[in-house]
C-alpha atoms as a PDB file:
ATOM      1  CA  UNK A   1      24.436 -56.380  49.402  1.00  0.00           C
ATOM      2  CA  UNK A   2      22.684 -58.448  52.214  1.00  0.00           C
ATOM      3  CA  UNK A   3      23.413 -56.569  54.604  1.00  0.00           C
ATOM      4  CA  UNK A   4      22.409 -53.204  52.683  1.00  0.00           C
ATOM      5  CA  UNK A   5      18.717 -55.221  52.426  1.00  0.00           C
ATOM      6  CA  UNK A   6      18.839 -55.896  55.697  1.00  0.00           C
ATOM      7  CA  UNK A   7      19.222 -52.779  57.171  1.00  0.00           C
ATOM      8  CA  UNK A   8      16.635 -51.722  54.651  1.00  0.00           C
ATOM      9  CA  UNK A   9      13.924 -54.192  55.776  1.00  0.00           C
ATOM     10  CA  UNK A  10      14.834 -52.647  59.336  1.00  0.00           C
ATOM     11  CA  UNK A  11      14.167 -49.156  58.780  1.00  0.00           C
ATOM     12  CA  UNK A  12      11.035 -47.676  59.780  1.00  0.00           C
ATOM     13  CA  UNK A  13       9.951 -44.925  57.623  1.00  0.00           C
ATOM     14  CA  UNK A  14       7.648 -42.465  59.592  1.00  0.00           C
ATOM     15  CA  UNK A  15       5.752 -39.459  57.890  1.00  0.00           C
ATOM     16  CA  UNK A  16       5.082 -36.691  59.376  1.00  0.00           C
ATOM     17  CA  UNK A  17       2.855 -34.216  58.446  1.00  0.00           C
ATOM     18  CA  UNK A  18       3.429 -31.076  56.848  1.00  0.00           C
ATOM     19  CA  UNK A  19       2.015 -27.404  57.594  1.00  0.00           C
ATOM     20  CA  UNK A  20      -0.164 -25.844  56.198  1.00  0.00           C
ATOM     21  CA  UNK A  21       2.481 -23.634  54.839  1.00  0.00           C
ATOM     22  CA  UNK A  22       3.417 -25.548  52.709  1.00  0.00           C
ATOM     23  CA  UNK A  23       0.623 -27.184  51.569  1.00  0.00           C
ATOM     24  CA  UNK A  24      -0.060 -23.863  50.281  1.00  0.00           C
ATOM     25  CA  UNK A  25       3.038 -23.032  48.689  1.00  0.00           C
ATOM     26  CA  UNK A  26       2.668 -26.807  47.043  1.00  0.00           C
ATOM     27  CA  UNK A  27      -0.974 -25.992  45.747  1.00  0.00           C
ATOM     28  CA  UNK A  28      -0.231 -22.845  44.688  1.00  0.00           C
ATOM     29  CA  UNK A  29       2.961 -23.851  42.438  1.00  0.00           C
ATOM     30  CA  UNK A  30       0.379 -26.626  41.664  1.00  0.00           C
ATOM     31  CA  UNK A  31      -2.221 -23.879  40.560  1.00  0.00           C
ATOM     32  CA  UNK A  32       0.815 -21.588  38.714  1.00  0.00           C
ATOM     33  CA  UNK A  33       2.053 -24.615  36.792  1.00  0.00           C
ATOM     34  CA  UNK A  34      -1.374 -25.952  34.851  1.00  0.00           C
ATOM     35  CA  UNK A  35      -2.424 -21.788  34.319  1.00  0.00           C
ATOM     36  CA  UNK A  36       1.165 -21.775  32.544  1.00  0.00           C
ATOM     37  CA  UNK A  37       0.485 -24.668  30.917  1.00  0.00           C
ATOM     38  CA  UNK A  38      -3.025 -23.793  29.845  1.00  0.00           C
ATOM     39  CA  UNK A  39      -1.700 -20.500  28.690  1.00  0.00           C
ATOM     40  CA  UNK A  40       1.188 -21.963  26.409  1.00  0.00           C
ATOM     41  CA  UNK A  41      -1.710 -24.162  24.852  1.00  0.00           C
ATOM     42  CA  UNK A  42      -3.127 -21.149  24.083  1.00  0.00           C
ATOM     43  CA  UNK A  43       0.164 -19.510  22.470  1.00  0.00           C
ATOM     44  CA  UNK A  44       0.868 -22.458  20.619  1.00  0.00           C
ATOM     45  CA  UNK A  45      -2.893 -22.588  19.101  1.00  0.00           C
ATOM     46  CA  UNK A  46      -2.759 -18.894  17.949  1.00  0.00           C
ATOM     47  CA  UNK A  47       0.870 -19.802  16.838  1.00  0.00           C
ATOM     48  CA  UNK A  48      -0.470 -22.363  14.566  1.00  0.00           C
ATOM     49  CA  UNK A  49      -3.400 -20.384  13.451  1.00  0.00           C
ATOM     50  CA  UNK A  50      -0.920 -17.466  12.202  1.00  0.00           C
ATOM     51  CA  UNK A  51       1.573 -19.967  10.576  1.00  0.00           C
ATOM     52  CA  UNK A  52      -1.522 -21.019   8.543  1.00  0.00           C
ATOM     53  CA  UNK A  53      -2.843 -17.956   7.601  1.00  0.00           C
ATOM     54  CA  UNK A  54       1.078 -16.664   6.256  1.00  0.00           C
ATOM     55  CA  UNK A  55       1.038 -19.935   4.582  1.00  0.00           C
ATOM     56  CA  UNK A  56      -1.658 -19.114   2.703  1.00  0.00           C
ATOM     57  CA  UNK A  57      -0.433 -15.630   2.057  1.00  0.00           C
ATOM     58  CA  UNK A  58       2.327 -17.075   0.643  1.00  0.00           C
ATOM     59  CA  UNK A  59       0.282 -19.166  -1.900  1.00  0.00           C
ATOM     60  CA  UNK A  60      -1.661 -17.142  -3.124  1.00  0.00           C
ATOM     61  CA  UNK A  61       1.384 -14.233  -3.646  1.00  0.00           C
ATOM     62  CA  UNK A  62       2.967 -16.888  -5.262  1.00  0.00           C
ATOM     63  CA  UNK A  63       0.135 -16.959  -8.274  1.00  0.00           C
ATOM     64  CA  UNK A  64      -0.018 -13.456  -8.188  1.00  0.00           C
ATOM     65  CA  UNK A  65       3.864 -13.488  -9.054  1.00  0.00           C
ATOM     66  CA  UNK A  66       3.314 -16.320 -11.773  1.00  0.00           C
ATOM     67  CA  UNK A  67       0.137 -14.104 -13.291  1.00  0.00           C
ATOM     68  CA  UNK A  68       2.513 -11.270 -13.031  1.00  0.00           C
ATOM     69  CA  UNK A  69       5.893 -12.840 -14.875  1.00  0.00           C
ATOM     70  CA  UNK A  70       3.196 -14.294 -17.485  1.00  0.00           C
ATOM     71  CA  UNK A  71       1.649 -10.713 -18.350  1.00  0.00           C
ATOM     72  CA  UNK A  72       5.725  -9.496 -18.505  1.00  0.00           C
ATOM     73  CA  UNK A  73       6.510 -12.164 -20.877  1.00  0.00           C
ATOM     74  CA  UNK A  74       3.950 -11.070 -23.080  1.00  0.00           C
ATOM     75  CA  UNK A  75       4.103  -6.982 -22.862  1.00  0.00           C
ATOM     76  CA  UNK A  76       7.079  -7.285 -25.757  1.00  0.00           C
ATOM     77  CA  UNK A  77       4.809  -8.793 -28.027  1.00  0.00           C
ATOM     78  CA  UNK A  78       3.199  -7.021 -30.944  1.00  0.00           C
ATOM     79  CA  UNK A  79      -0.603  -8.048 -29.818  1.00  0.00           C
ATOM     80  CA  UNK A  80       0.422  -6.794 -26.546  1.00  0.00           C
ATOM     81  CA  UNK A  81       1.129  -3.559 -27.686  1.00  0.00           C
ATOM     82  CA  UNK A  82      -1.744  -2.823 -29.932  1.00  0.00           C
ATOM     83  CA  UNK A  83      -4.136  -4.399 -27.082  1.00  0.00           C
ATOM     84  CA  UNK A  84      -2.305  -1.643 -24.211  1.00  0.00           C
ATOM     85  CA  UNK A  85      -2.613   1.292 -27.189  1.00  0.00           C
ATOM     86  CA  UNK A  86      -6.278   0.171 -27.545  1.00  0.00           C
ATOM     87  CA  UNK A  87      -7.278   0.082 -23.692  1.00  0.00           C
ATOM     88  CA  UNK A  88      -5.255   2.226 -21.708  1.00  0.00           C
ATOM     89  CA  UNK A  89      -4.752   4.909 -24.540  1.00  0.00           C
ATOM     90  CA  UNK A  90      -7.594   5.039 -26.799  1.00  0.00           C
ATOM     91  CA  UNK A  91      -5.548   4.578 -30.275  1.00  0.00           C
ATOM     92  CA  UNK A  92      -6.983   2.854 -32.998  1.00  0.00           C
ATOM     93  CA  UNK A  93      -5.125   1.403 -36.187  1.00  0.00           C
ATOM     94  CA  UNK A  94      -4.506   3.781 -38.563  1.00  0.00           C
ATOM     95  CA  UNK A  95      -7.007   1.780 -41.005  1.00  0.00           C
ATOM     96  CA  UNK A  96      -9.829   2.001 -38.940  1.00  0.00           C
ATOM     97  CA  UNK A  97     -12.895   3.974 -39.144  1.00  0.00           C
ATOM     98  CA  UNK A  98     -14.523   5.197 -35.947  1.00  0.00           C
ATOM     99  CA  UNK A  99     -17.810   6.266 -35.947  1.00  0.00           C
ATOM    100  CA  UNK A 100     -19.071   7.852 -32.498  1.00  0.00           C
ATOM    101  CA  UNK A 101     -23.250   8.423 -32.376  1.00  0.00           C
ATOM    102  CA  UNK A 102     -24.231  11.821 -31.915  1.00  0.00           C
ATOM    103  CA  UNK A 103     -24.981  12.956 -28.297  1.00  0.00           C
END
């Protein structure tokens, strides 16, 4: 292990420099790799956005599914029946007088 530190302390590490080649390729792939970035912030944003907005789809088709099995629980019963004859037919109990102004 000395000598491994030795030879270590001995070594002269020289740089060089590099061309301008590839400085360029570096800054480009430099460049390319925060646009990426920038553009799967973006992604992930809208991403969120939409999971919200089907979120609250969901919500609210959930109450309209609980208004809906309320009004089918109560279609089989008897005030149910004379209230859909009244409104959506225009029958009246048999006991009741109508009286309709002249026009």
């Amino acid at each position: 292990m000395e000598r491994w530190l030795a030879k270590l302390r001995r070594t002269r590490f020289v740089y060089r420099r590099s061309n301008p080649f590839t400085k360029t390729v570096i800054a480009t792939a430099l460049v390319l790799s925060v646009v990426a970035l920038a553009a799967l912030g973006f992604a992930i944003h809208d991403a969120q956005n939409r999971t919200q907005q089907l979120k609250d789809e969901a919500a609210q088709l959930e109450q309209d599914n609980a208004q809906l099995e309320d009004n089918i629980d109560s279609l089989g019963s008897a005030d149910s029946v004379d209230q859909i004859a009244k409104d959506e037919l225009g029958l009246v109990d048999p006991d009741t007088i109508v009286v309709k102004p002249e026009s």
